[in-house]
N, C-alpha and C. Protein backbone atom coordinates (compact mmCIF):
# COMPACT_ATOMS: atom_id res chain seq x y z
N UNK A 1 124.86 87.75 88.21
CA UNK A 1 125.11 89.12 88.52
C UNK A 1 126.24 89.62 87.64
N UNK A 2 126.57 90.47 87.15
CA UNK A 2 127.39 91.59 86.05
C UNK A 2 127.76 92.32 87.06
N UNK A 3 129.02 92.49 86.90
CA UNK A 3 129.85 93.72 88.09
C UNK A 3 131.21 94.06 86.89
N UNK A 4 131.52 95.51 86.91
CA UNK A 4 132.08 96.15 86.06
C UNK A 4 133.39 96.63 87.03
N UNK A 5 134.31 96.94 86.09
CA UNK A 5 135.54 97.75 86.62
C UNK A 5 135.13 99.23 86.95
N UNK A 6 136.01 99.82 88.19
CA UNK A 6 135.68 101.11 88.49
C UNK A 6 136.24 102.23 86.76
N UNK A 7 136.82 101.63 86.07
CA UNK A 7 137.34 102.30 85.18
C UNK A 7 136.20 102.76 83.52
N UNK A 8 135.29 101.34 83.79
CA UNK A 8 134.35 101.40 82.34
C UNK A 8 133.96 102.14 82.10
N UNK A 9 133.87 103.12 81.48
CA UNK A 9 132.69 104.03 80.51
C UNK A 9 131.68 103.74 80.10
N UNK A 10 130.11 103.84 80.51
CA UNK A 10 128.99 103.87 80.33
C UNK A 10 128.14 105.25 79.94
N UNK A 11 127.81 105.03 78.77
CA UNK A 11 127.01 105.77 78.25
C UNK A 11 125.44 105.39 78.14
N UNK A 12 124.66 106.42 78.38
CA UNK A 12 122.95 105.84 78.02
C UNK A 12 122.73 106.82 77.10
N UNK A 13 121.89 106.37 76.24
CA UNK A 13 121.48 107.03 75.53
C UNK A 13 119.94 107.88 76.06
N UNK A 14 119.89 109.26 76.39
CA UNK A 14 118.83 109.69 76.85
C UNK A 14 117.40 109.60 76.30
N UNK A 15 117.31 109.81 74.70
CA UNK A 15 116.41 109.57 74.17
C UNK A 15 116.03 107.82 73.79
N UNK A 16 114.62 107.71 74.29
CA UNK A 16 114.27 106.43 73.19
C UNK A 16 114.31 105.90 71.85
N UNK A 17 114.76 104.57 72.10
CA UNK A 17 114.41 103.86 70.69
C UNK A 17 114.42 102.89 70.58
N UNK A 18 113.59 102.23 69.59
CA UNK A 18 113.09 101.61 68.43
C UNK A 18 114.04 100.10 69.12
N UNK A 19 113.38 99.21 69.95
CA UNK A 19 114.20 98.47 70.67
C UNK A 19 113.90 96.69 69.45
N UNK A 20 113.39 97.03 68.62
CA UNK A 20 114.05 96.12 67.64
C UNK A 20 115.27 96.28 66.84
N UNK A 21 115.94 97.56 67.31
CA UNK A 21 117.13 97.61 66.26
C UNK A 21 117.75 96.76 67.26
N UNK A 22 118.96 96.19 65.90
CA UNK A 22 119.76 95.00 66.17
C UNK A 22 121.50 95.72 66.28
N UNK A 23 122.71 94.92 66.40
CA UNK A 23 124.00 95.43 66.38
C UNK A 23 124.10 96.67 65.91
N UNK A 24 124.06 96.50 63.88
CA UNK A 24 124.19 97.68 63.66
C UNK A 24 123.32 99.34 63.83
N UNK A 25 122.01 98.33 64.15
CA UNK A 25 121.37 100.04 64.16
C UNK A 25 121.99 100.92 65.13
N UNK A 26 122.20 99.64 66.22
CA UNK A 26 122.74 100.16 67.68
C UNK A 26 124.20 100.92 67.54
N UNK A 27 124.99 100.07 67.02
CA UNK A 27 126.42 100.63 66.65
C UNK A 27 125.98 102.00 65.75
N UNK A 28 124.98 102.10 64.84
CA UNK A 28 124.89 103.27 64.06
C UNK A 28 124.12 104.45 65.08
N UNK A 29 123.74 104.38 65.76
CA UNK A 29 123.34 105.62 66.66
C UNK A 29 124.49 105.72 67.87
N UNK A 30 124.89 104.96 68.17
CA UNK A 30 126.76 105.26 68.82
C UNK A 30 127.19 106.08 68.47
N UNK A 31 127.65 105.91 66.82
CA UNK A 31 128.34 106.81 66.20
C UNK A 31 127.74 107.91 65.81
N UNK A 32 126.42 108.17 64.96
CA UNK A 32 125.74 109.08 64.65
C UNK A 32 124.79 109.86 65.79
N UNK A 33 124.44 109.74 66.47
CA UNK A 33 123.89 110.14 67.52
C UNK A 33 124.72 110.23 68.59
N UNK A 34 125.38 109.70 69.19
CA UNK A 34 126.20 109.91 70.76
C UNK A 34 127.11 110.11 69.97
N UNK A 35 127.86 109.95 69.13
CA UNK A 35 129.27 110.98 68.46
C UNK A 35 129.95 109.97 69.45
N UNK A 36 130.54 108.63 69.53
CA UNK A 36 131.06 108.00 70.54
C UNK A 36 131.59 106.66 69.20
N UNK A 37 132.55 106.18 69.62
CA UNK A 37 133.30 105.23 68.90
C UNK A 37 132.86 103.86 69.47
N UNK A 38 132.19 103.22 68.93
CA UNK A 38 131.43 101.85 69.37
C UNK A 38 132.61 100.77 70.14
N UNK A 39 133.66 101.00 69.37
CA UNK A 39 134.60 100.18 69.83
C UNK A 39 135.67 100.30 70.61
N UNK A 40 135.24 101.12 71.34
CA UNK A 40 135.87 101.97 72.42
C UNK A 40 136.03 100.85 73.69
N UNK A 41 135.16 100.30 73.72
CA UNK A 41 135.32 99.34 75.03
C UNK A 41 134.54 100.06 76.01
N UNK A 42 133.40 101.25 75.71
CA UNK A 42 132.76 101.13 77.01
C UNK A 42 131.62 100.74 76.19
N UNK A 43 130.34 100.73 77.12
CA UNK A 43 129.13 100.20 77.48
C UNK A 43 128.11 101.17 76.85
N UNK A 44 127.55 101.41 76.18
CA UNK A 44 126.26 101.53 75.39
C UNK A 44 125.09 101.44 75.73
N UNK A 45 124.02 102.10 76.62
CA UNK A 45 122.81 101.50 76.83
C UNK A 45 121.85 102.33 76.19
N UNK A 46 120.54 101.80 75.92
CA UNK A 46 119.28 101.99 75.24
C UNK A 46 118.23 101.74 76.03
N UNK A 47 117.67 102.62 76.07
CA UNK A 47 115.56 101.84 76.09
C UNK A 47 115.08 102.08 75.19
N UNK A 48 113.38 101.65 75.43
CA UNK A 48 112.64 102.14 74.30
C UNK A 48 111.65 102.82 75.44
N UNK A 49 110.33 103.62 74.91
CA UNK A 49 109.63 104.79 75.69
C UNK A 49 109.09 104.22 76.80
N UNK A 50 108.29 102.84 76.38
CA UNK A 50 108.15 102.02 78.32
C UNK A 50 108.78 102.21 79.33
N UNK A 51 110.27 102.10 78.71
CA UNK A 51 111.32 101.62 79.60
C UNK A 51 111.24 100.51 80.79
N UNK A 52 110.73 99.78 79.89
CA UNK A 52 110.62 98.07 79.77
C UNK A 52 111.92 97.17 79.81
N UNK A 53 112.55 97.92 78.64
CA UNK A 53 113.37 96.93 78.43
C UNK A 53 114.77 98.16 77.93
N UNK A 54 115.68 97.38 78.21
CA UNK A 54 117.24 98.18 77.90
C UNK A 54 118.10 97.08 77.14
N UNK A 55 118.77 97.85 76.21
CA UNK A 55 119.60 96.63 75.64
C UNK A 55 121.01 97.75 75.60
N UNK A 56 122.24 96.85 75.97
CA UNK A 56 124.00 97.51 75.83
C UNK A 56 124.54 96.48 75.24
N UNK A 57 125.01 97.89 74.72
CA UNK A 57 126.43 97.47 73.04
C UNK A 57 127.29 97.67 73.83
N UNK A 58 128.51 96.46 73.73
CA UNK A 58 129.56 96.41 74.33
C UNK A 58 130.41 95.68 73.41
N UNK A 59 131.85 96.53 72.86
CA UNK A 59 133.01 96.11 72.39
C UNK A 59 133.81 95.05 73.65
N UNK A 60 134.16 93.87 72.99
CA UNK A 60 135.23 93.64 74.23
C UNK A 60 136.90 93.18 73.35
N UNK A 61 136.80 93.88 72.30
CA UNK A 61 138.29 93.55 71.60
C UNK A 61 138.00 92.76 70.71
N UNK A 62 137.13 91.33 70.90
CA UNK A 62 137.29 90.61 69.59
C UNK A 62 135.74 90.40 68.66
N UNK A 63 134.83 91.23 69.19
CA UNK A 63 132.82 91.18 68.58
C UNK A 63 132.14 92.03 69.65
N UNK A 64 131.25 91.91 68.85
CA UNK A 64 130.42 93.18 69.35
C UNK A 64 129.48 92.18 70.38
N UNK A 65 128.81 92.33 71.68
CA UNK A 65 127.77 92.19 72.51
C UNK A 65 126.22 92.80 72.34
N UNK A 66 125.62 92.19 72.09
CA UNK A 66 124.32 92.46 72.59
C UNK A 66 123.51 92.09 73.80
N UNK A 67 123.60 92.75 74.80
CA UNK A 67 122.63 92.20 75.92
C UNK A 67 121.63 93.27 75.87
N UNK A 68 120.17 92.52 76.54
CA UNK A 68 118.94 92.78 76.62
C UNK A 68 118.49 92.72 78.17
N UNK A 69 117.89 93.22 78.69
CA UNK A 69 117.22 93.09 80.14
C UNK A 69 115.19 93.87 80.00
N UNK A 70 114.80 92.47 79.97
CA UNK A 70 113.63 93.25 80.26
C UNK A 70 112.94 92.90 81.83
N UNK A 71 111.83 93.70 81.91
CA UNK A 71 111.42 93.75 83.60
C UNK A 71 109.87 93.25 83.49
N UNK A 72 109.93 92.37 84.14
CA UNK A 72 108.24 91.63 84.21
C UNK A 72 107.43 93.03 84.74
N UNK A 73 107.74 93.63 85.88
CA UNK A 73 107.17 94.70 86.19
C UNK A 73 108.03 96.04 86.42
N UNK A 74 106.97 97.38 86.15
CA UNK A 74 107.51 98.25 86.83
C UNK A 74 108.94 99.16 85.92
N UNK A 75 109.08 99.77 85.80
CA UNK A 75 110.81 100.48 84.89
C UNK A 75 111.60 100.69 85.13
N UNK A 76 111.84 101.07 84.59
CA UNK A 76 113.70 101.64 84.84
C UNK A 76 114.11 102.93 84.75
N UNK A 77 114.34 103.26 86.10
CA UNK A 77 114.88 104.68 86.25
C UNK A 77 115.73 105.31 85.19
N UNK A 78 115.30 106.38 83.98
CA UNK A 78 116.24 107.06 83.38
C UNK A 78 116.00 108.25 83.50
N UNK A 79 117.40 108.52 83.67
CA UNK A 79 118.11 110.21 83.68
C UNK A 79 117.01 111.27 82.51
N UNK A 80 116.80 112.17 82.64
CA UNK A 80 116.54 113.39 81.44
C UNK A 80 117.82 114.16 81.01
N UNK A 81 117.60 114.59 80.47
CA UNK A 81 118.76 115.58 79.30
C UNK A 81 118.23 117.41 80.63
N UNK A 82 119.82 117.52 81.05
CA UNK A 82 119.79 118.61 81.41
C UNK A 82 119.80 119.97 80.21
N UNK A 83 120.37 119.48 79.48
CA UNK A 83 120.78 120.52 78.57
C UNK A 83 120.16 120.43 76.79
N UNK A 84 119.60 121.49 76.78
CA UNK A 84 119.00 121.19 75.38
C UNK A 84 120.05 120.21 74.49
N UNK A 85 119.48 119.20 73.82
CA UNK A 85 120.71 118.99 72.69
C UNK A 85 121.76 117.85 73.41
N UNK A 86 121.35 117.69 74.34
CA UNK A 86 122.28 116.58 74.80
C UNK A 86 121.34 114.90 75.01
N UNK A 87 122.27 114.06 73.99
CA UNK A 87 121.89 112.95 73.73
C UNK A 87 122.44 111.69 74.97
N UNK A 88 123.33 111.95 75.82
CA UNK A 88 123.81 110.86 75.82
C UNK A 88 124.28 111.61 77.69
N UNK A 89 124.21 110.45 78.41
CA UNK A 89 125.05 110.76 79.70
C UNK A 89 125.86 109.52 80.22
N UNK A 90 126.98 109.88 81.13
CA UNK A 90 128.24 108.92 81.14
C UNK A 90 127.47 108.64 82.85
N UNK A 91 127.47 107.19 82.88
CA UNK A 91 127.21 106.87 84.41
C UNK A 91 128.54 106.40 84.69
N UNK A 92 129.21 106.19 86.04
CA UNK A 92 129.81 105.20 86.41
C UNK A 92 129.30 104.24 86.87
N UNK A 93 130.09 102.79 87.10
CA UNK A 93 129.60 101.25 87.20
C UNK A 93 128.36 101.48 88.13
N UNK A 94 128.49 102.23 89.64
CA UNK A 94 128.02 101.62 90.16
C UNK A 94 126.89 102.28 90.33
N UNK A 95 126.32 103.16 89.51
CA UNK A 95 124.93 104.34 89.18
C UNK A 95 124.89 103.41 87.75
N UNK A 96 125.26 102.87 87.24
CA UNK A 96 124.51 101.73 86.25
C UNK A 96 124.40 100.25 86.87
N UNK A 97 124.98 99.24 88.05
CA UNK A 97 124.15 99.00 88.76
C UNK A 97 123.31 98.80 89.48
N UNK A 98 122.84 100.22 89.75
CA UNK A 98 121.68 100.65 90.64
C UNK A 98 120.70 100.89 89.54
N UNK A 99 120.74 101.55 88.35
CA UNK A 99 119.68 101.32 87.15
C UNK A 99 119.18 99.87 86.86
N UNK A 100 120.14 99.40 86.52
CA UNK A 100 119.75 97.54 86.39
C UNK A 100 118.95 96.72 87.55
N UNK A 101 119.35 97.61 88.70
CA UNK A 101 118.69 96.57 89.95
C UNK A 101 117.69 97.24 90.41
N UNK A 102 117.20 98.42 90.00
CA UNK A 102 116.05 98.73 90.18
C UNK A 102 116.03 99.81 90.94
N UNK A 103 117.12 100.45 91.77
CA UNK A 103 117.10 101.86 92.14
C UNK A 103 116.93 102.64 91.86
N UNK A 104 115.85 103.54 92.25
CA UNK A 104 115.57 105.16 91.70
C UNK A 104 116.89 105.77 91.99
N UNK A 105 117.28 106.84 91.70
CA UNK A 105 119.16 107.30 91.58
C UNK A 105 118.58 108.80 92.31
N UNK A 106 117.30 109.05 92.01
CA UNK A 106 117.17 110.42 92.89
C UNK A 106 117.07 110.85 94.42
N UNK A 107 116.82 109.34 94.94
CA UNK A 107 116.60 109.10 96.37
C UNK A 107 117.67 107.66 96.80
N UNK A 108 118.49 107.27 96.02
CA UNK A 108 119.22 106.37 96.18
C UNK A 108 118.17 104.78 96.91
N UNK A 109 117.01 104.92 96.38
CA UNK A 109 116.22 103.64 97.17
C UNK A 109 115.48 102.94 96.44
N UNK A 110 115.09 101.87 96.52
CA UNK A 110 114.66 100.70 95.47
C UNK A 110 113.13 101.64 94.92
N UNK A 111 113.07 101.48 94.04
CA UNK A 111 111.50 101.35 93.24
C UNK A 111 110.54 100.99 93.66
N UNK A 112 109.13 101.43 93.67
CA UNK A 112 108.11 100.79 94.48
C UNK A 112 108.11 99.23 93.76
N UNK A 113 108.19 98.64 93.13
CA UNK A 113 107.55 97.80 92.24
C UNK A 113 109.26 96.49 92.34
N UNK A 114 109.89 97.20 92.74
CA UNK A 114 110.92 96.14 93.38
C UNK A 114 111.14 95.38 94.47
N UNK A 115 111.39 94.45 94.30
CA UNK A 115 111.31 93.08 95.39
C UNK A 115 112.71 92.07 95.04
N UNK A 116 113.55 92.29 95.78
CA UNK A 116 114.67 91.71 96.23
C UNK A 116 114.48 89.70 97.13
N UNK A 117 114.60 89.15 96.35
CA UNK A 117 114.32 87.62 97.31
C UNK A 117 115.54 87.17 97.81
């Protein structure tokens, strides 16, 4: 289990992508796309259009992180862009552990396709 400080900064990236990019592509749409400093020390997340699978770029002071999460079944709840032109939204920890574990965020309740053992 992954449990974060109430303090982290999490960003998702709203639009999909291309979930073979590696560090730098990832670090390069940080910066060029979310306008956000990779090495900031918060959290970075991605899908691709399934939303299958999510991967977060995470600085922790001394290298860059790559983690991956994919889902045998079923997706992952992501946010839409309220506002034309907006790439990127800030969750706190615990509305990005409820993405990871499978909570829909609009009704605060598990996913049909989720099963807790």
């Amino acid at each position: 289990m992954l449990s974060f400080s109430g303090s982290l900064k999490i960003f998702i990236a709203l639009d999909a992508c291309d979930m073979r990019a590696g560090v730098n592509t990832l670090h390069a749409l940080v910066t060029d796309k979310l306008k956000e400093e990779s090495s900031s020390g918060a959290l970075f997340v991605f899908t691709n259009k399934s939303r299958r699978l999510i991967k977060v770029l995470y600085w922790d002071g001394t290298g860059m992180w790559l983690m991956c999460k994919r889902l045998e079944k079923g997706t992952f709840f992501w946010p839409r862009a309220v506002a034309e032109g907006q790439t990127k939204l800030e969750l706190r920890p615990e509305a990005f552990t409820m993405l990871t574990d499978g909570i829909d965020m609009h009704g605060a309740k598990p996913r049909a396709w989720y099963e807790r053992k």
